[in-house]
Protein backbone atom coordinates (compact mmCIF):
# COMPACT_ATOMS: atom_id res chain seq x y z
CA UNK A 1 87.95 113.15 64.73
CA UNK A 2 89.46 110.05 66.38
CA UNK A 3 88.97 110.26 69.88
CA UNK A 4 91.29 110.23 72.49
CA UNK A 5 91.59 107.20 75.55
CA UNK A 6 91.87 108.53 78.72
CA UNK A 7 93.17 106.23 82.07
CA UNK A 8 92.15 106.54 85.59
CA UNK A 9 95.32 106.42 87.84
CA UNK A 10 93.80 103.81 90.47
CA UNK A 11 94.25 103.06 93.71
CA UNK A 12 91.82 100.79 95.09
CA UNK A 13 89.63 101.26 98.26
CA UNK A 14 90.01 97.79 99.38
CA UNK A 15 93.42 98.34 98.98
CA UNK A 16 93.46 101.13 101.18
CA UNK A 17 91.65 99.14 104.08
CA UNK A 18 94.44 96.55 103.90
CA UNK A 19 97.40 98.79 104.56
CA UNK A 20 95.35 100.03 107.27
CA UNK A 21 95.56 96.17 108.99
CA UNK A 22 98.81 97.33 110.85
CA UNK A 23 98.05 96.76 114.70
CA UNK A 24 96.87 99.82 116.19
CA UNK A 25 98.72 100.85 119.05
CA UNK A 26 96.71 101.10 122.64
CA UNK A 27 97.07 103.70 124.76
CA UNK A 28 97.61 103.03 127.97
CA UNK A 29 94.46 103.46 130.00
CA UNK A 30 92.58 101.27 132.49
CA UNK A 31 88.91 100.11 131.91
CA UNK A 32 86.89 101.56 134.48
CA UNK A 33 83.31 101.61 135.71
CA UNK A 34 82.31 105.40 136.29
CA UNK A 35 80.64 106.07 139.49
CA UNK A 36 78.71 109.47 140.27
CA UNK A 37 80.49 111.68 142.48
CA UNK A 38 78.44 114.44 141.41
CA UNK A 39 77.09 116.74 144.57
CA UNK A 40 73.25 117.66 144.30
CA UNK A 41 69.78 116.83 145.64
CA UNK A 42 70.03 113.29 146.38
CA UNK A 43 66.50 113.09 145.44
CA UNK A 44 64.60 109.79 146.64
CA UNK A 45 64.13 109.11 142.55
CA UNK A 46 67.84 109.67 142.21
CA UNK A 47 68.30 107.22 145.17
CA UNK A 48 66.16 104.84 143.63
CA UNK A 49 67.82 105.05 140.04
CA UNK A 50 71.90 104.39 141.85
CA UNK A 51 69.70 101.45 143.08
CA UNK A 52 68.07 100.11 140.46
CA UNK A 53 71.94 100.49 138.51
CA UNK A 54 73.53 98.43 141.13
CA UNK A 55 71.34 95.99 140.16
CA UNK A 56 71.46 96.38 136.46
CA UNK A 57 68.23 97.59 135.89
CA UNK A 58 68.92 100.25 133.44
CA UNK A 59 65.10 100.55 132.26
CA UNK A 60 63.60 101.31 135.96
CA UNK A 61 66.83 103.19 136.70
CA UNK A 62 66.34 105.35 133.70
CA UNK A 63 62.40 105.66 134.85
CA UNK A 64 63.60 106.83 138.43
CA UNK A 65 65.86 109.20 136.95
CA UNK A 66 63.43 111.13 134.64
CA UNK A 67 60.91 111.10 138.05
CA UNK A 68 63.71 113.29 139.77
CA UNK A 69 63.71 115.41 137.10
CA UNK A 70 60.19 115.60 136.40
CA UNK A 71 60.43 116.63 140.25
CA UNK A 72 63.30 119.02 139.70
CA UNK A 73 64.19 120.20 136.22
CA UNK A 74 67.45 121.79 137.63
CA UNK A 75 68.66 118.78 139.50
CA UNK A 76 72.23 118.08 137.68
CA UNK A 77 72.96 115.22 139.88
CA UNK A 78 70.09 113.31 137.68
CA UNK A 79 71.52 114.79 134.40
CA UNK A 80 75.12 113.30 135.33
CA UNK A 81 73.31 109.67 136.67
CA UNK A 82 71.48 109.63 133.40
CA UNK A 83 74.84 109.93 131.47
CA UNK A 84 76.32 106.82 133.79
CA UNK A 85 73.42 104.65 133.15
CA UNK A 86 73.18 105.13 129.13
CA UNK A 87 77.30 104.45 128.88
CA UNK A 88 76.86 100.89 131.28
CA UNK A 89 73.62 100.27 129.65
CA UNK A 90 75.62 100.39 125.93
CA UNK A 91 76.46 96.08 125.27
CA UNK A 92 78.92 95.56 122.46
CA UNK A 93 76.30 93.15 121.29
CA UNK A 94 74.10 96.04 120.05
CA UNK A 95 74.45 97.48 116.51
CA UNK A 96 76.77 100.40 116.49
CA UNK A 97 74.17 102.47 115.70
CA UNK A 98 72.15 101.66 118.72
CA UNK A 99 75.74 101.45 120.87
CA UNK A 100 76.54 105.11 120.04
CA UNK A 101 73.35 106.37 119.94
CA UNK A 102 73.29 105.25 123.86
CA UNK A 103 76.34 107.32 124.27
CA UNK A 104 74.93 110.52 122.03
CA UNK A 105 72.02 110.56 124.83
CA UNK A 106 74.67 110.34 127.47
CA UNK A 107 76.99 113.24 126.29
CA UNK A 108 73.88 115.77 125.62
CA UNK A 109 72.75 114.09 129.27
CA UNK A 110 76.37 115.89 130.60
CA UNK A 111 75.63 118.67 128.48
CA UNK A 112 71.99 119.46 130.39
CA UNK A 113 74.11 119.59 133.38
CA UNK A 114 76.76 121.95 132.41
CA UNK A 115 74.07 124.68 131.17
CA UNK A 116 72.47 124.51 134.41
CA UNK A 117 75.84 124.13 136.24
CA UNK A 118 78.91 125.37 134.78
CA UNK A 119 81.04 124.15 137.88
CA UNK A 120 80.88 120.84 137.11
CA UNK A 121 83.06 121.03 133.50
CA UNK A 122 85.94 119.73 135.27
CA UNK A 123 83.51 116.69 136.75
CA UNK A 124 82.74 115.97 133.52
CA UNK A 125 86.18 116.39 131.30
CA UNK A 126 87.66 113.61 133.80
CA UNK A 127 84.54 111.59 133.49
CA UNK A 128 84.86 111.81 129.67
CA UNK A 129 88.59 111.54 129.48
CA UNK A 130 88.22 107.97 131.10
CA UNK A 131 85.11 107.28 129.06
CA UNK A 132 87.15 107.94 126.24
CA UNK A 133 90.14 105.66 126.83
CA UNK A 134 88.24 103.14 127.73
CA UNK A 135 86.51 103.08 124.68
CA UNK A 136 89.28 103.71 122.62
CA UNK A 137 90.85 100.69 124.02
CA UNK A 138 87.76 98.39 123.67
CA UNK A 139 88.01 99.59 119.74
CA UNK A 140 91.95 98.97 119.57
CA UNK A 141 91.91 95.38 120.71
CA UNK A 142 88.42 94.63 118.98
CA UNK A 143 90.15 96.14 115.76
CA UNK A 144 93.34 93.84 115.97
CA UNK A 145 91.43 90.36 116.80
CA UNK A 146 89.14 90.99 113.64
CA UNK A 147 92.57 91.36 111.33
CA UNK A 148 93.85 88.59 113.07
CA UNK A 149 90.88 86.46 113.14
CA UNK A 150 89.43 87.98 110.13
CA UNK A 151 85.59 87.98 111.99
CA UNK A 152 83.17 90.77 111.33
CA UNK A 153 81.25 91.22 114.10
CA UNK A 154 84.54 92.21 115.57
CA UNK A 155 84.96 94.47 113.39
CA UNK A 156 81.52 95.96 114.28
CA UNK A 157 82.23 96.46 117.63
CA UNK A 158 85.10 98.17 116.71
CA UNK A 159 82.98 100.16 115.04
CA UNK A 160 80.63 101.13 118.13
CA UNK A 161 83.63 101.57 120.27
CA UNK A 162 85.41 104.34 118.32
CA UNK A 163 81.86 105.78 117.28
CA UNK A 164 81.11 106.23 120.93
CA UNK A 165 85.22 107.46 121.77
CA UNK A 166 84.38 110.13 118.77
CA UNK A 167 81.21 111.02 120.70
CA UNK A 168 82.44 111.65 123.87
CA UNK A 169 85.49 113.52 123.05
CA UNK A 170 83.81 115.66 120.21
CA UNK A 171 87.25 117.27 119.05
CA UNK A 172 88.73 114.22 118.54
CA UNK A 173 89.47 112.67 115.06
CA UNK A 174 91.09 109.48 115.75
CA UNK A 175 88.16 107.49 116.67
CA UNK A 176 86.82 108.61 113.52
CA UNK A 177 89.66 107.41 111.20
CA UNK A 178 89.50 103.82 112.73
CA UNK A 179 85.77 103.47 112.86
CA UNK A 180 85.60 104.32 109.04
CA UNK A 181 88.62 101.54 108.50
CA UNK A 182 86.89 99.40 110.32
CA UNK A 183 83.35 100.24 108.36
CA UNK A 184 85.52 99.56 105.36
CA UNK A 185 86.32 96.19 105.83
CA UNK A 186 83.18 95.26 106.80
CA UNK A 187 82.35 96.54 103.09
CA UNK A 188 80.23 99.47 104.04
CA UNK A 189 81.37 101.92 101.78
CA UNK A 190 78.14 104.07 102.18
CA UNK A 191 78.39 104.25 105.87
CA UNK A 192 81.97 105.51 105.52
CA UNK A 193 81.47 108.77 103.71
CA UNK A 194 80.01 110.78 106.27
CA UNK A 195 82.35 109.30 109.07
CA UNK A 196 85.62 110.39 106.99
CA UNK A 197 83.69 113.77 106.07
CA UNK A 198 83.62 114.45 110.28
CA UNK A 199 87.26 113.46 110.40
CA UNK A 200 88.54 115.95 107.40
CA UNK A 201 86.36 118.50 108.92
CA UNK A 202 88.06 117.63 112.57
CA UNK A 203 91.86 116.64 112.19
CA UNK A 204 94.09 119.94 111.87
CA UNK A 205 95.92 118.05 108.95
CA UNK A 206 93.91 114.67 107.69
CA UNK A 207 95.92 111.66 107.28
CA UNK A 208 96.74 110.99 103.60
CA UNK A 209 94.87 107.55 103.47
CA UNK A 210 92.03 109.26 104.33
CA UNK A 211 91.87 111.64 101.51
CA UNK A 212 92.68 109.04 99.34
CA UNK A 213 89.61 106.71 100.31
CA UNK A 214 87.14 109.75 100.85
CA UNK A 215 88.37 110.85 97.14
CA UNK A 216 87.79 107.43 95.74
CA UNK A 217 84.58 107.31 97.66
CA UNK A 218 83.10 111.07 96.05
CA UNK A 219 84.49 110.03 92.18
CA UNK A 220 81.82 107.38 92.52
CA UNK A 221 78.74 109.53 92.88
CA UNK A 222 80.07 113.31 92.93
CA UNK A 223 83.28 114.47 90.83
CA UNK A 224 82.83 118.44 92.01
CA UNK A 225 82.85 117.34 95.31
CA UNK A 226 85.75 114.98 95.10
CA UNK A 227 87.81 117.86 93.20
CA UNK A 228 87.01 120.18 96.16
CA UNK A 229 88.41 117.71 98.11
CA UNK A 230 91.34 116.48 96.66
CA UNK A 231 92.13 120.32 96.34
CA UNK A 232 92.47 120.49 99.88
CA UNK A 233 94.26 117.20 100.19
CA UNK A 234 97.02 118.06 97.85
CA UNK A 235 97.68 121.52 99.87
CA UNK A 236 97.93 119.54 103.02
CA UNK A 237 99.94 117.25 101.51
CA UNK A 238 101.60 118.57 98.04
CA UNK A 239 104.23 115.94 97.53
CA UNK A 240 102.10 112.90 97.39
CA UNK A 241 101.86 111.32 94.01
CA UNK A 242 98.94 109.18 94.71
CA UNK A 243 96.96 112.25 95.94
CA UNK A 244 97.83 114.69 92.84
CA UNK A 245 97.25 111.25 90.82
CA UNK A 246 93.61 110.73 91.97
CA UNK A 247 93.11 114.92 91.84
CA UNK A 248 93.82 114.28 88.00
CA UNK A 249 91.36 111.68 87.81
CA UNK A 250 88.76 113.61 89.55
CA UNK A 251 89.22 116.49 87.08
CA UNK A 252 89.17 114.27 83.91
CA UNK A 253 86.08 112.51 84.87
CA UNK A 254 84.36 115.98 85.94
CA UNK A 255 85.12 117.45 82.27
CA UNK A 256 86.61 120.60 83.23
CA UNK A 257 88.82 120.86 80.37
CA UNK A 258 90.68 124.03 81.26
CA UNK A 259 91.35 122.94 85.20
CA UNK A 260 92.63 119.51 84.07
CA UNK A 261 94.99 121.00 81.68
CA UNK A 262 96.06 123.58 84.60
CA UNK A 263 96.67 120.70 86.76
CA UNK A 264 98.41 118.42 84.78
CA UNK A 265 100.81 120.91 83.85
CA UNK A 266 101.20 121.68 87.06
CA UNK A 267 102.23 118.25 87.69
CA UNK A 268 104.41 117.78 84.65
CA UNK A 269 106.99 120.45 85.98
CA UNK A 270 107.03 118.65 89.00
CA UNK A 271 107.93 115.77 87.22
CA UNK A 272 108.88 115.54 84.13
CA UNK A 273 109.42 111.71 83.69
CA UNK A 274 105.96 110.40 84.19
CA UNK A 275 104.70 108.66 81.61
CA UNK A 276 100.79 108.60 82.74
CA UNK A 277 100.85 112.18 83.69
CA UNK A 278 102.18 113.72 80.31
CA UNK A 279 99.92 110.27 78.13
CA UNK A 280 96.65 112.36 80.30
CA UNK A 281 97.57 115.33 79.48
CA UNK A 282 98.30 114.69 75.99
CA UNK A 283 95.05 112.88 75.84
CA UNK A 284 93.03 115.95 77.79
CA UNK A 285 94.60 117.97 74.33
CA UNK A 286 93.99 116.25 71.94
CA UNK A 287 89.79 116.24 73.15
CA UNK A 288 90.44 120.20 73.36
CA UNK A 289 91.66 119.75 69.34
CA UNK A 290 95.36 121.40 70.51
CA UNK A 291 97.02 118.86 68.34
CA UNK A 292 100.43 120.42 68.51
CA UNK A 293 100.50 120.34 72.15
CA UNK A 294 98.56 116.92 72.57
CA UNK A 295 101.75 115.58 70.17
CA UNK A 296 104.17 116.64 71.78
CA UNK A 297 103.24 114.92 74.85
CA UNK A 298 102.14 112.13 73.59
CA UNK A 299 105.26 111.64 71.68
CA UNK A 300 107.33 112.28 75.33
CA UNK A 301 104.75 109.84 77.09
CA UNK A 302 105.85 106.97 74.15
CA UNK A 303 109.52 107.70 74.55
CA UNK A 304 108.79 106.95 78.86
CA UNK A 305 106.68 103.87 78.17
CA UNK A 306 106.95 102.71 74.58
CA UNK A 307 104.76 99.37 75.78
CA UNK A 308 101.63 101.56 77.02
CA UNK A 309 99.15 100.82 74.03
CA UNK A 310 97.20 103.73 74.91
CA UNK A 311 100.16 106.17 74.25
CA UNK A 312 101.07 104.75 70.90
CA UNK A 313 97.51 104.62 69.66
CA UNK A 314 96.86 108.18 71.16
CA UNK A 315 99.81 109.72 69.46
CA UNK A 316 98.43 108.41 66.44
CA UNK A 317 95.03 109.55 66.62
CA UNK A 318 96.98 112.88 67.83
CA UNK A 319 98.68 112.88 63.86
CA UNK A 320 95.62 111.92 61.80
CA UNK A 321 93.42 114.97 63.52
CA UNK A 322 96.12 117.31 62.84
CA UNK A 323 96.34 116.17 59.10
CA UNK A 324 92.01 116.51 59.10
CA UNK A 325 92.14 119.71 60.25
CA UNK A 326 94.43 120.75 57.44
CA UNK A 327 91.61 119.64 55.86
CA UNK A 328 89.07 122.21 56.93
CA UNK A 329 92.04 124.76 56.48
CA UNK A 330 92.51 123.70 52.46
CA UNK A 331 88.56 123.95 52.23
CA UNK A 332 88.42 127.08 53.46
CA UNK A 333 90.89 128.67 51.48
CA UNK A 334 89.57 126.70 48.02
CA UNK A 335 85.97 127.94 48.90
CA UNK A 336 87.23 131.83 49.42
CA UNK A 337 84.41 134.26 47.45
CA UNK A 338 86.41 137.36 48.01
CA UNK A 339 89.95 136.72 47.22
CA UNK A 340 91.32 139.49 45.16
CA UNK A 341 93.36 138.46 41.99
CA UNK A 342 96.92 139.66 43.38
CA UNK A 343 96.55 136.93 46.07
CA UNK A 344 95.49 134.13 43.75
CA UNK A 345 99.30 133.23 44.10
CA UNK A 346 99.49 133.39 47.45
CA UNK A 347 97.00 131.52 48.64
CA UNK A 348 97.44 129.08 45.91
CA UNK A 349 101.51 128.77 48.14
CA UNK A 350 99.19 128.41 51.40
CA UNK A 351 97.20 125.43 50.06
CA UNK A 352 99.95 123.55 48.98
CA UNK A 353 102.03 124.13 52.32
CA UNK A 354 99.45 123.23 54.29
CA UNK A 355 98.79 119.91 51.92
CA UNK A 356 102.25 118.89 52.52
CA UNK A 357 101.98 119.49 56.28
CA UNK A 358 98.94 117.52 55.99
CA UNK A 359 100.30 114.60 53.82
CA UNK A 360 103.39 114.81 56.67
CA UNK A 361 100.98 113.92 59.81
CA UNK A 362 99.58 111.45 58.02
CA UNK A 363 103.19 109.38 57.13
CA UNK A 364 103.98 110.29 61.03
CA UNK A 365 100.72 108.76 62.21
CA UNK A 366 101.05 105.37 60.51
CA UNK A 367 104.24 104.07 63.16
CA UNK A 368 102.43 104.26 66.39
CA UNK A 369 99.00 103.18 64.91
CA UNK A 370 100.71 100.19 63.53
CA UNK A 371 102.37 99.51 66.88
CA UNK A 372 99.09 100.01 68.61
CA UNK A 373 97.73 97.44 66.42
CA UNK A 374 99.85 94.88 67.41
CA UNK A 375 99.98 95.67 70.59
CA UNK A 376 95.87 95.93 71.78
CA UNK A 377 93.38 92.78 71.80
CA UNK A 378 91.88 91.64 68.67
CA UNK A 379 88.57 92.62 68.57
CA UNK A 380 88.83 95.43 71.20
CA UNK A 381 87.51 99.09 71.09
CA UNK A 382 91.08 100.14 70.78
CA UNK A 383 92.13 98.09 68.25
CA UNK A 384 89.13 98.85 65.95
CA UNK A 385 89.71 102.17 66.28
CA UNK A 386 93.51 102.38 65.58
CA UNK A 387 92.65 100.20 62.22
CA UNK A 388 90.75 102.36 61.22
CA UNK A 389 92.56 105.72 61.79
CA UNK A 390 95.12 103.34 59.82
CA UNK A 391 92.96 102.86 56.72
CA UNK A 392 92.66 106.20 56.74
CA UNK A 393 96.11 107.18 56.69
CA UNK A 394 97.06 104.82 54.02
CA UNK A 395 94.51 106.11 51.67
CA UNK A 396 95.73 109.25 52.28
CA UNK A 397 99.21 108.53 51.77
CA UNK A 398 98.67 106.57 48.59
CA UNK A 399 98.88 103.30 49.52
CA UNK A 400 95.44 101.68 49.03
CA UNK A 401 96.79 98.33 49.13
CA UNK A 402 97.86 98.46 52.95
CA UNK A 403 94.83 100.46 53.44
CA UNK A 404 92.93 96.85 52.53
CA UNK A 405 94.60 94.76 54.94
CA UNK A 406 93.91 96.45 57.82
CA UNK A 407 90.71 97.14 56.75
CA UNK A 408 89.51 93.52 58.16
CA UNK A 409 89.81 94.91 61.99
CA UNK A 410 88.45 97.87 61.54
CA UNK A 411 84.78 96.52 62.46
CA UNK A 412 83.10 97.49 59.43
CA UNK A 413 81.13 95.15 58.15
CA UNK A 414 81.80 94.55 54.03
CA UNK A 415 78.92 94.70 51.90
CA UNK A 416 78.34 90.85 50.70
CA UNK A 417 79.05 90.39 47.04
CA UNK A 418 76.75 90.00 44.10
């Protein structure tokens, strides 16, 4: 059996990360230094902590802080203090990691307080809502100097600015779509996965880039995962040809046959005219041995793109399977044990039908081998193979001597001469 060539529909990640350059917009918001206004103990340690932040002493102030709590566990006017201290004590020079992780402590900080003070939810909202913009806006114009300046530590504290605008405004996805742009064109591909996983899982209806770079992302190391995925993005988003495109490609690479073949004819009805989706398709058929079907497309996907090398060669292949498998058909009937001598003349009609139908895909295979001979790189997989699904046809047709010319690209090595 010649085997079938299969192409990926691309779209490339870096590619993706460029159309996101576009100047994000800022929302308006002012930068602003939150100030406890929290009512509580006013311990002497929670005195001694606003003191030691005046002064920008975030260690002691930290130390004076966990002393009022050690003296009262309930004391929520330490819990919000230790939130304001971790936020001011966050310096864009950090790594994001350490910059957001400085926020984490401050939001489960807020948190403490709430359990032990449910009053003070609408303290804290408008103390995150300002947190938030103010982040978001540090990430925004940190975001738009690194495409314009092309730097990448700008682009890192872009990153730690929407990490911690994420953080503090846990429903949000927003933050989350920029900071894994962002980790993108710093080239950490890795690091991007889980933050586009929390945006999917957040967003009531995920942006289509992200889908696309998330999908691209899982085909690397996980093709289940990336069909589960791409599922989901092409219900969100059904009329996107770039998403069903890179669905297609998930389910090729992930071998199941029957759910590629669903989804490409899906597809097809949709539209009719593409070229790649019904060359696939055919492909995906002609593995699965449906040679009628696989030539049928592949004959529609030569008539859309007679140029594409892989559709010529395909359709082809497509011809000189069908003829083999008259083969096995002839055998089968020759090598019958208990054929009774009333049918000797019927089967006899079967062989030779199905010998002409054979000798038939073999003259139809010879055009669009010979054009995918021409056509492919001397030397190349392709071109070996559609020389030698040539030879093969030629023999078969009776014409050894074309059979010997192409015979010198077909790889094979010839036996030297004695």
């Amino acid at each position: 059996m010649y085997r079938a060539f299969i192409v990926d529909l691309k779209f490339p990640i870096d590619m993706m990360a460029q159309k996101q350059k576009a100047t994000l917009w800022i929302v308006a918001t002012s930068l602003v230094l939150i100030v406890v206004t929290g009512c509580g103990s006013s311990s002497p340690g929670v005195k001694k902590a606003q003191t030691a932040l005046e002064e920008q002493d975030y260690e002691r102030a930290l130390t004076n802080v966990e002393t009022a709590l050690e003296e009262d566990s309930t004391d929520t006017e330490a819990f919000l203090l230790r939130a304001t201290i971790l936020r001011e004590q966050a310096d864009s020079t950090m790594t994001p990691d350490k910059y957001t992780g400085l926020h984490q402590r401050a939001w489960e900080a807020e948190e403490q307080a709430l359990s032990i003070d449910g009053g003070l939810r609408e303290t804290v909202q408008s103390r995150r809502a300002e947190v938030y913009g103010q982040e978001w806006t540090r990430g925004t114009l940190a975001y738009n100097r690194a495409n314009k300046n092309q730097r990448e530590e700008l682009y890192r504290q872009a990153v730690s600015f929407f990490g911690a605008a994420g953080i503090v405004q846990a429903d949000s996805a927003r933050p989350l779509l920029n900071e894994a742009f962002a980790r993108l064109r710093m080239g950490e591909r890795k690091a991007v996965i889980p933050v586009l996983e929390k945006y999917v899982e957040r967003a009531e209806t995920p942006k289509k880039k992200a889908y696309k770079v998330l999908g691209q992302l899982y085909m690397e190391r996980d093709n289940r995962a990336a069909i589960d995925l791409l599922d989901k993005a092409t219900r969100d988003h059904p009329d996107d040809q770039e998403l069903q495109a890179l669905r297609l490609n998930a389910y090729n690479r992930a071998g199941v046959v029957d759910q590629a073949l669903a989804a490409y004819r899906d597809q097809i009805k949709r539209r009719p005219n593409n070229a790649m989706y019904r060359y696939n398709y055919g492909a995906l058929l002609l593995e699965a041995e449906r040679y009628t079907g696989a030539i049928a497309q592949l004959d529609s996907a030569v008539a859309l793109r007679p140029s594409h090398v892989g559709s010529q060669y395909n359709l082809g292949a497509a011809y000189v399977n069908a003829a083999l498998a008259r083969d096995d058909s002839i055998a089968a009937l020759e090598g019958g044990q208990d054929v009774t001598r009333s049918d000797t003349t019927g089967r006899q009609e079967r062989i030779d039908a199905l010998a002409k139908k054979r000798e038939r895909f073999f003259q139809k295979a010879i055009p669009p081998l010979e054009r995918a001979r021409k056509m492919s790189t001397a030397g190349s997989t392709l071109r070996q193979d559609a020389c030698r699904a040539l030879m093969v046809a030629y023999v078969q047709t009776g014409r050894p001597n074309r059979a010997a010319q192409v015979e010198s690209c077909t790889g094979f090595k010839t036996p030297n001469a004695r």
